[in-house]
PDB file of N, CA and C in Angstrom:
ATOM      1  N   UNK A   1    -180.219 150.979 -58.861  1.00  0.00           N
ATOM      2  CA  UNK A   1    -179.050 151.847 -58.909  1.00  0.00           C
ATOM      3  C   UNK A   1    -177.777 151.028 -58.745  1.00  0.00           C
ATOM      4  N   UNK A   2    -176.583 151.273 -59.429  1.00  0.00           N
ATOM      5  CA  UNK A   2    -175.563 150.583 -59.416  1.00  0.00           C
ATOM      6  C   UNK A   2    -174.826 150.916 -57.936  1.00  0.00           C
ATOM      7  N   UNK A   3    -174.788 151.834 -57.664  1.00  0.00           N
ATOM      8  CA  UNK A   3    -174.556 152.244 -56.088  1.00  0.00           C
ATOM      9  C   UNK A   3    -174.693 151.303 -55.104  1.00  0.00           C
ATOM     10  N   UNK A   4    -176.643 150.870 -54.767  1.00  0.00           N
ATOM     11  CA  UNK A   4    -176.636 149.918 -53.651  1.00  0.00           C
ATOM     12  C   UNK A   4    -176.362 148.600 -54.421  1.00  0.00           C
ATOM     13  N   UNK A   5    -176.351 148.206 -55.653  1.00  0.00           N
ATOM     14  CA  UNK A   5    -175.389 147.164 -55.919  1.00  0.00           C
ATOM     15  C   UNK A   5    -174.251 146.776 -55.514  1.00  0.00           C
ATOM     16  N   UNK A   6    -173.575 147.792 -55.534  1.00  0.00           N
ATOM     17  CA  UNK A   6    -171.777 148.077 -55.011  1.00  0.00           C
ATOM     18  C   UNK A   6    -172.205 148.050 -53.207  1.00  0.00           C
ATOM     19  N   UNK A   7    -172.891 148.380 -52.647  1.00  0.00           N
ATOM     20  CA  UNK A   7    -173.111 148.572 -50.957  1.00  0.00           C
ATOM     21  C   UNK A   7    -173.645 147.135 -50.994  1.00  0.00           C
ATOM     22  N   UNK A   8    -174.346 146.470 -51.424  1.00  0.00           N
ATOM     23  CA  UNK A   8    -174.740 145.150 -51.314  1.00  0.00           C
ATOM     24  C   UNK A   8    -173.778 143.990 -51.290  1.00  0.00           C
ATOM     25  N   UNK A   9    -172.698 144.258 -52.211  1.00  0.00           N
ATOM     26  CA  UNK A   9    -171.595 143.347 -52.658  1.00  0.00           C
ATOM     27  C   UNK A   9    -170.850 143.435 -51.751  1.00  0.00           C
ATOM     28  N   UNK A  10    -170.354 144.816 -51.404  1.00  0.00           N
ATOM     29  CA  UNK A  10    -169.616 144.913 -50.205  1.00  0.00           C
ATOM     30  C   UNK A  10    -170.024 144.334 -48.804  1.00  0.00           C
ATOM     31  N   UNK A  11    -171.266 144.132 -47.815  1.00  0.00           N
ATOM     32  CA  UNK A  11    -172.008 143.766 -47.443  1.00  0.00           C
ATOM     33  C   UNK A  11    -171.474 142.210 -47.981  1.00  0.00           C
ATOM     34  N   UNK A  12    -172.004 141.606 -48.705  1.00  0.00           N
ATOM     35  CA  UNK A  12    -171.997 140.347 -48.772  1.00  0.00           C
ATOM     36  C   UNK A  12    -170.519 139.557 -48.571  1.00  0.00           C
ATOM     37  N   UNK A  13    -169.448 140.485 -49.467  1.00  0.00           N
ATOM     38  CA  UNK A  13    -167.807 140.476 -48.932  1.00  0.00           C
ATOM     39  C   UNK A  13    -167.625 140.534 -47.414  1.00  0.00           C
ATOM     40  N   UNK A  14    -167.495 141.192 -46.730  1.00  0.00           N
ATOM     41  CA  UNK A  14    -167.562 141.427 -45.557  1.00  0.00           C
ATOM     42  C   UNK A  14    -168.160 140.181 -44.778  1.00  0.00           C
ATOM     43  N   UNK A  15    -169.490 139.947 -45.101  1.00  0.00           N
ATOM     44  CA  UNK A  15    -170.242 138.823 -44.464  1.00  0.00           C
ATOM     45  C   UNK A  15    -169.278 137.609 -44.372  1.00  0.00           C
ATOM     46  N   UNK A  16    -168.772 137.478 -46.076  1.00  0.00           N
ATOM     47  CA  UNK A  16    -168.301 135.884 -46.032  1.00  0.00           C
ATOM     48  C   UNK A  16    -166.779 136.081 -45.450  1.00  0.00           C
ATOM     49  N   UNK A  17    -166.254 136.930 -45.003  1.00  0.00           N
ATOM     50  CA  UNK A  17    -165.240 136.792 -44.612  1.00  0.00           C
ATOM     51  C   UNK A  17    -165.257 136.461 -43.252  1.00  0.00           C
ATOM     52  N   UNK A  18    -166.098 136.638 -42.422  1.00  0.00           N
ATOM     53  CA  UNK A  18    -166.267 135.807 -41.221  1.00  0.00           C
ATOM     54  C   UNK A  18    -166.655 134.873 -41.298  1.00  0.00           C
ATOM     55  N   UNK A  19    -166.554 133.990 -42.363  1.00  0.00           N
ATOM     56  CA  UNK A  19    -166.849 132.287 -42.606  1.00  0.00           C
ATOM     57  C   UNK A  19    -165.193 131.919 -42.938  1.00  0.00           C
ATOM     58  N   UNK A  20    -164.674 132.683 -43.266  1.00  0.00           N
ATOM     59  CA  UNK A  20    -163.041 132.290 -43.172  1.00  0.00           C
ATOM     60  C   UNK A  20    -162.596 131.593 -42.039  1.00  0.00           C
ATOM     61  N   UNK A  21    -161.340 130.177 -42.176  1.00  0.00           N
ATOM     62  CA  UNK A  21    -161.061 130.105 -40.992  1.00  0.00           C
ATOM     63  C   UNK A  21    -159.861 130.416 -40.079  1.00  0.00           C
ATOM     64  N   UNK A  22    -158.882 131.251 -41.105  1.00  0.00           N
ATOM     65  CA  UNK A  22    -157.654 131.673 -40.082  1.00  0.00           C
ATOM     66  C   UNK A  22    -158.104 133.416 -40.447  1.00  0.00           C
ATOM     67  N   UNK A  23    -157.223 133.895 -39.166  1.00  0.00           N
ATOM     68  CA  UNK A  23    -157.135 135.584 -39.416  1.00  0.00           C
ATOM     69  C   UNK A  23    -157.128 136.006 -40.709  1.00  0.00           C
ATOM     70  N   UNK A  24    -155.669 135.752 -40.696  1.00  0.00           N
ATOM     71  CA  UNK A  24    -155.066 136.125 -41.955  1.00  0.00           C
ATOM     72  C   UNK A  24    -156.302 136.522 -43.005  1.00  0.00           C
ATOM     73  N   UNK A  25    -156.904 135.249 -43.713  1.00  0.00           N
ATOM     74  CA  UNK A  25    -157.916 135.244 -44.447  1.00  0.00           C
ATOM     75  C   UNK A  25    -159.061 136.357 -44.504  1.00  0.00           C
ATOM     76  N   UNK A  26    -159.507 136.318 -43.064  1.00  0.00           N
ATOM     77  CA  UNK A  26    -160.787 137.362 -42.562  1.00  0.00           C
ATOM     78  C   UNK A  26    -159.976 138.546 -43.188  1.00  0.00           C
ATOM     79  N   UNK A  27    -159.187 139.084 -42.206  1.00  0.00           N
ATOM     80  CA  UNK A  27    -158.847 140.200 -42.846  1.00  0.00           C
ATOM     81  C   UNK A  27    -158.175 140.543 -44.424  1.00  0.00           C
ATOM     82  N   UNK A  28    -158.164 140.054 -44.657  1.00  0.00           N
ATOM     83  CA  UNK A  28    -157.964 140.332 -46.409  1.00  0.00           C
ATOM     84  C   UNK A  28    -159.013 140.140 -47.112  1.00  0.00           C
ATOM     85  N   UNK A  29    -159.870 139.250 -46.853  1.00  0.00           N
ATOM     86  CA  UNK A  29    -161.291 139.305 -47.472  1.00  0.00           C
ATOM     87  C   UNK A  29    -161.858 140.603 -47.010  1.00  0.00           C
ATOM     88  N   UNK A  30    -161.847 140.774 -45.388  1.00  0.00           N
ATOM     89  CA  UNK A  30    -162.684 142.017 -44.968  1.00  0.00           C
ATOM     90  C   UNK A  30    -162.255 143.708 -45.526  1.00  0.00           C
ATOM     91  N   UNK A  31    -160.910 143.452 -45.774  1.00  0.00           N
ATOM     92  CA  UNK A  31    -159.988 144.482 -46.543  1.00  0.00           C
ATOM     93  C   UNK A  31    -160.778 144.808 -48.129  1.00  0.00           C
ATOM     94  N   UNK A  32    -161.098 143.699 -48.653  1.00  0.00           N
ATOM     95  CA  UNK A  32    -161.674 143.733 -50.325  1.00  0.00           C
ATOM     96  C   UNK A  32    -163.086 144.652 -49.539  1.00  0.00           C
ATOM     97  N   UNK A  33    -163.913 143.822 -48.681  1.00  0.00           N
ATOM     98  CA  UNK A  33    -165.131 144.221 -48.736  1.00  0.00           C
ATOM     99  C   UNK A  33    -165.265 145.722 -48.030  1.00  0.00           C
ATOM    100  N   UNK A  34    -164.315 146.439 -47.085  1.00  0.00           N
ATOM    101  CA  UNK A  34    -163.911 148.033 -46.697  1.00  0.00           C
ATOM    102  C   UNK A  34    -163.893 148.780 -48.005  1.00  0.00           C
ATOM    103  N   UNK A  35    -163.093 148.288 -48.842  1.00  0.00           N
ATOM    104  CA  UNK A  35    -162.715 149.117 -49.855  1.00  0.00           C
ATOM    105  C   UNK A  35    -163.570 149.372 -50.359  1.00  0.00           C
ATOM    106  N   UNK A  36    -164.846 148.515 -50.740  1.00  0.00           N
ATOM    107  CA  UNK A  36    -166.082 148.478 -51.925  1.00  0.00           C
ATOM    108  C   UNK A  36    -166.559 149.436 -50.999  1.00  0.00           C
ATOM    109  N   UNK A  37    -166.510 149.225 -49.761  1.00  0.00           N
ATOM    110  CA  UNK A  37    -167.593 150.357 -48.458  1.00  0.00           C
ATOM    111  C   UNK A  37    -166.805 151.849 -48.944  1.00  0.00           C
ATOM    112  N   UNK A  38    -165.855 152.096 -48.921  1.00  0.00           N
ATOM    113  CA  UNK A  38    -165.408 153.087 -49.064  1.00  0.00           C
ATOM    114  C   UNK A  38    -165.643 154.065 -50.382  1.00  0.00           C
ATOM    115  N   UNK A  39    -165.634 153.147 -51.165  1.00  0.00           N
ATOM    116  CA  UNK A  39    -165.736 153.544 -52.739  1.00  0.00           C
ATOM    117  C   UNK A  39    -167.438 154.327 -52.284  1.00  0.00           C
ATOM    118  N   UNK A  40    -168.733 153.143 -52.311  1.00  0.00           N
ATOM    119  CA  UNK A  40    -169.723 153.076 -51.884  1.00  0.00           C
ATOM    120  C   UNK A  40    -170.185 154.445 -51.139  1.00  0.00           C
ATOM    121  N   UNK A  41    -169.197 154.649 -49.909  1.00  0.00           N
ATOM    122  CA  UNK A  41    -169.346 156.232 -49.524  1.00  0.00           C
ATOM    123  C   UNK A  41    -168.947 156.869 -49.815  1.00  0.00           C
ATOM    124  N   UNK A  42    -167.879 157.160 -50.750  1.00  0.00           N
ATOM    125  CA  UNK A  42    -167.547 158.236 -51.623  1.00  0.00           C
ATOM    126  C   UNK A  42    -168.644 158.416 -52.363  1.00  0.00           C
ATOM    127  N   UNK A  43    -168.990 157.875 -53.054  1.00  0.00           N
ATOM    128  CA  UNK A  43    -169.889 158.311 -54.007  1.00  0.00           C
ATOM    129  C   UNK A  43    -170.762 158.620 -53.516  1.00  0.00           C
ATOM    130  N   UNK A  44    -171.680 158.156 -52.597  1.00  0.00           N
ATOM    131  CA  UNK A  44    -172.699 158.693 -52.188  1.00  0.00           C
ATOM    132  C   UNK A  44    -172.826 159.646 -50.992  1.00  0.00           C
ATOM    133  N   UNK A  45    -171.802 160.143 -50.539  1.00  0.00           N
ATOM    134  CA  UNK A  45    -171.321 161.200 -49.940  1.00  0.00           C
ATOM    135  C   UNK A  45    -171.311 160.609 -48.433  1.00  0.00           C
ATOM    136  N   UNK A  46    -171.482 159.908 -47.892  1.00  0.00           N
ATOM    137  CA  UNK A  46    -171.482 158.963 -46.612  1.00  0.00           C
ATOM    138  C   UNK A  46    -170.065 159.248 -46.097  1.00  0.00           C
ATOM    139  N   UNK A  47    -169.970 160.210 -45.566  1.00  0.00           N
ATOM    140  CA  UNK A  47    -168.981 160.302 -44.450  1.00  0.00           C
ATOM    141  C   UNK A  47    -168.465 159.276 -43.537  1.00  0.00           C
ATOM    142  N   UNK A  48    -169.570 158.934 -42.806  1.00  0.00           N
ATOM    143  CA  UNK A  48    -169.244 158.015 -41.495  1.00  0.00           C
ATOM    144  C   UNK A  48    -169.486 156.731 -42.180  1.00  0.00           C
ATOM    145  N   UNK A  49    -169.561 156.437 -43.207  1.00  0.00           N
ATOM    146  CA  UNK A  49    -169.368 154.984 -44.234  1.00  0.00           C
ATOM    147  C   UNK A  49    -167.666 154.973 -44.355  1.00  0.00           C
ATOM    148  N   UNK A  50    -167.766 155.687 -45.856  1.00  0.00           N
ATOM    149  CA  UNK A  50    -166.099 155.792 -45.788  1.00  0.00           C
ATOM    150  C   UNK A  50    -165.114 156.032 -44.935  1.00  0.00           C
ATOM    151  N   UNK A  51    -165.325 156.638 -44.054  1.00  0.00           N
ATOM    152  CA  UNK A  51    -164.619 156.887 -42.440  1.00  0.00           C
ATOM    153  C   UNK A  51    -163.980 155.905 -41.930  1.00  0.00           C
ATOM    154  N   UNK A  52    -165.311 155.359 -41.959  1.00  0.00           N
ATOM    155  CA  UNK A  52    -165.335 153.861 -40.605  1.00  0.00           C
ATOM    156  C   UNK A  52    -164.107 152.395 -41.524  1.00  0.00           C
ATOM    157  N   UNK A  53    -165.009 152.467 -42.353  1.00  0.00           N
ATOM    158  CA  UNK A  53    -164.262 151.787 -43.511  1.00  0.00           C
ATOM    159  C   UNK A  53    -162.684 151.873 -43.558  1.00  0.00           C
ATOM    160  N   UNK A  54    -162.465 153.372 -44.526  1.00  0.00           N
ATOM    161  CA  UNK A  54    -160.977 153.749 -43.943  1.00  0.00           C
ATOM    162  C   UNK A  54    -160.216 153.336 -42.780  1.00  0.00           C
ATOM    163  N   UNK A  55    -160.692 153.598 -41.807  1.00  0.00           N
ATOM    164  CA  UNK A  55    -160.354 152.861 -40.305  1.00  0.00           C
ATOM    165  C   UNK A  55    -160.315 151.801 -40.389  1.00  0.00           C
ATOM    166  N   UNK A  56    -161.053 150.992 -40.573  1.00  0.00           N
ATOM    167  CA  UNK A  56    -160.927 149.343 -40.493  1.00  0.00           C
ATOM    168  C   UNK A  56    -159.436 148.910 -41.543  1.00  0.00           C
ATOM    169  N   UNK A  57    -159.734 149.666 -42.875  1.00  0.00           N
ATOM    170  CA  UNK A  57    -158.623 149.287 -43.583  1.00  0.00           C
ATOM    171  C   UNK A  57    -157.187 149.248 -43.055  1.00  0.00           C
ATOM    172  N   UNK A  58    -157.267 150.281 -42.546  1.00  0.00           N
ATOM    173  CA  UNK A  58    -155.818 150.969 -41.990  1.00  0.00           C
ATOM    174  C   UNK A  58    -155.287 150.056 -40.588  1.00  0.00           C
ATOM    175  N   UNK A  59    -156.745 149.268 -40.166  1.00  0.00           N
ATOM    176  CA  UNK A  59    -156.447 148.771 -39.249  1.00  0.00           C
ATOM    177  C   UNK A  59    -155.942 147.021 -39.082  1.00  0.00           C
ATOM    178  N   UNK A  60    -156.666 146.510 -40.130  1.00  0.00           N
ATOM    179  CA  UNK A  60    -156.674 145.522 -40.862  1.00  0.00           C
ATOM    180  C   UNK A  60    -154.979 145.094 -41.068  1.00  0.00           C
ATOM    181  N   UNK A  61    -154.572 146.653 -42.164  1.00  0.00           N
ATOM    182  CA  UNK A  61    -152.908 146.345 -42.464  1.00  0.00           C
ATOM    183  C   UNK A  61    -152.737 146.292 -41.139  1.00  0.00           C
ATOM    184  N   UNK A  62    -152.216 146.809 -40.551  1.00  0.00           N
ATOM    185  CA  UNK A  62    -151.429 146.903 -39.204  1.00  0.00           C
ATOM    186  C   UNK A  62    -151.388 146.085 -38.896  1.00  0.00           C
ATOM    187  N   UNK A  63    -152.343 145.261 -38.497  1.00  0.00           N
ATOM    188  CA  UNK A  63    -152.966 143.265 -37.942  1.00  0.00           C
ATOM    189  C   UNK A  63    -151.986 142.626 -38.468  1.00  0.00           C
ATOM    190  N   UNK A  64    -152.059 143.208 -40.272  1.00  0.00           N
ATOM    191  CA  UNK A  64    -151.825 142.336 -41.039  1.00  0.00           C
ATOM    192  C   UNK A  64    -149.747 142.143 -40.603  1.00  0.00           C
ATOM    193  N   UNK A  65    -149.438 143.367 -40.887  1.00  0.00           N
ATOM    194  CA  UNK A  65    -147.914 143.355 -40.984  1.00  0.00           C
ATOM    195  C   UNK A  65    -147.545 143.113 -39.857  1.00  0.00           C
ATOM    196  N   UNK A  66    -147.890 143.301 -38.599  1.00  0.00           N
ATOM    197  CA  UNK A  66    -147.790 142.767 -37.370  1.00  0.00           C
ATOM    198  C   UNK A  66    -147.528 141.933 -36.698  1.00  0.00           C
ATOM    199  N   UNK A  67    -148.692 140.863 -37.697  1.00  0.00           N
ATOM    200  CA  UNK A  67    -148.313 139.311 -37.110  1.00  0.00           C
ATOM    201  C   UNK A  67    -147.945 138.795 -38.056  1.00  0.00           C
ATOM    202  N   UNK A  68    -147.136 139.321 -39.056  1.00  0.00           N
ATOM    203  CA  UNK A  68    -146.111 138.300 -39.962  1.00  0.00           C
ATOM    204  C   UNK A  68    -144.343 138.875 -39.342  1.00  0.00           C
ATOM    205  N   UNK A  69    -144.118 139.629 -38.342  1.00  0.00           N
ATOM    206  CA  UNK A  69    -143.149 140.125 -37.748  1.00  0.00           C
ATOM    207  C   UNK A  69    -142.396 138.723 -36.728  1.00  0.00           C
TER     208      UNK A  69
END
């Protein structure tokens, strides 16, 4: 199914972004790999996927614009 393809990729995004070595990096990689999560639970109706996801995203920016202040 193209679905856990897309949950796999995301998964693997996510993974390599904690091989990053400044913030900055992590979170913008981890930002790509939320989004695929999000998409991922939309479609497959996963509430507490896309949720959590959403959250991280939202949380991610904040990090992000924060510490370029």
């Amino acid at each position: 199914m193209i679905f856990e393809e897309l949950g796999t990729i995301a998964s693997i995004i996510v993974l390599i972004s904690f091989l990053c070595k400044s913030e900055r990096k992590i979170r913008i990689v981890n930002i790509v790999g939320a989004l695929l999560f999000v998409v991922y639970g939309a479609i497959n109706g996963s509430f507490s996927v896309w949720f959590l996801n959403g959250a991280l995203i939202l949380i991610h920016l904040y990090k992000l614009l924060k510490n370029e202040k």
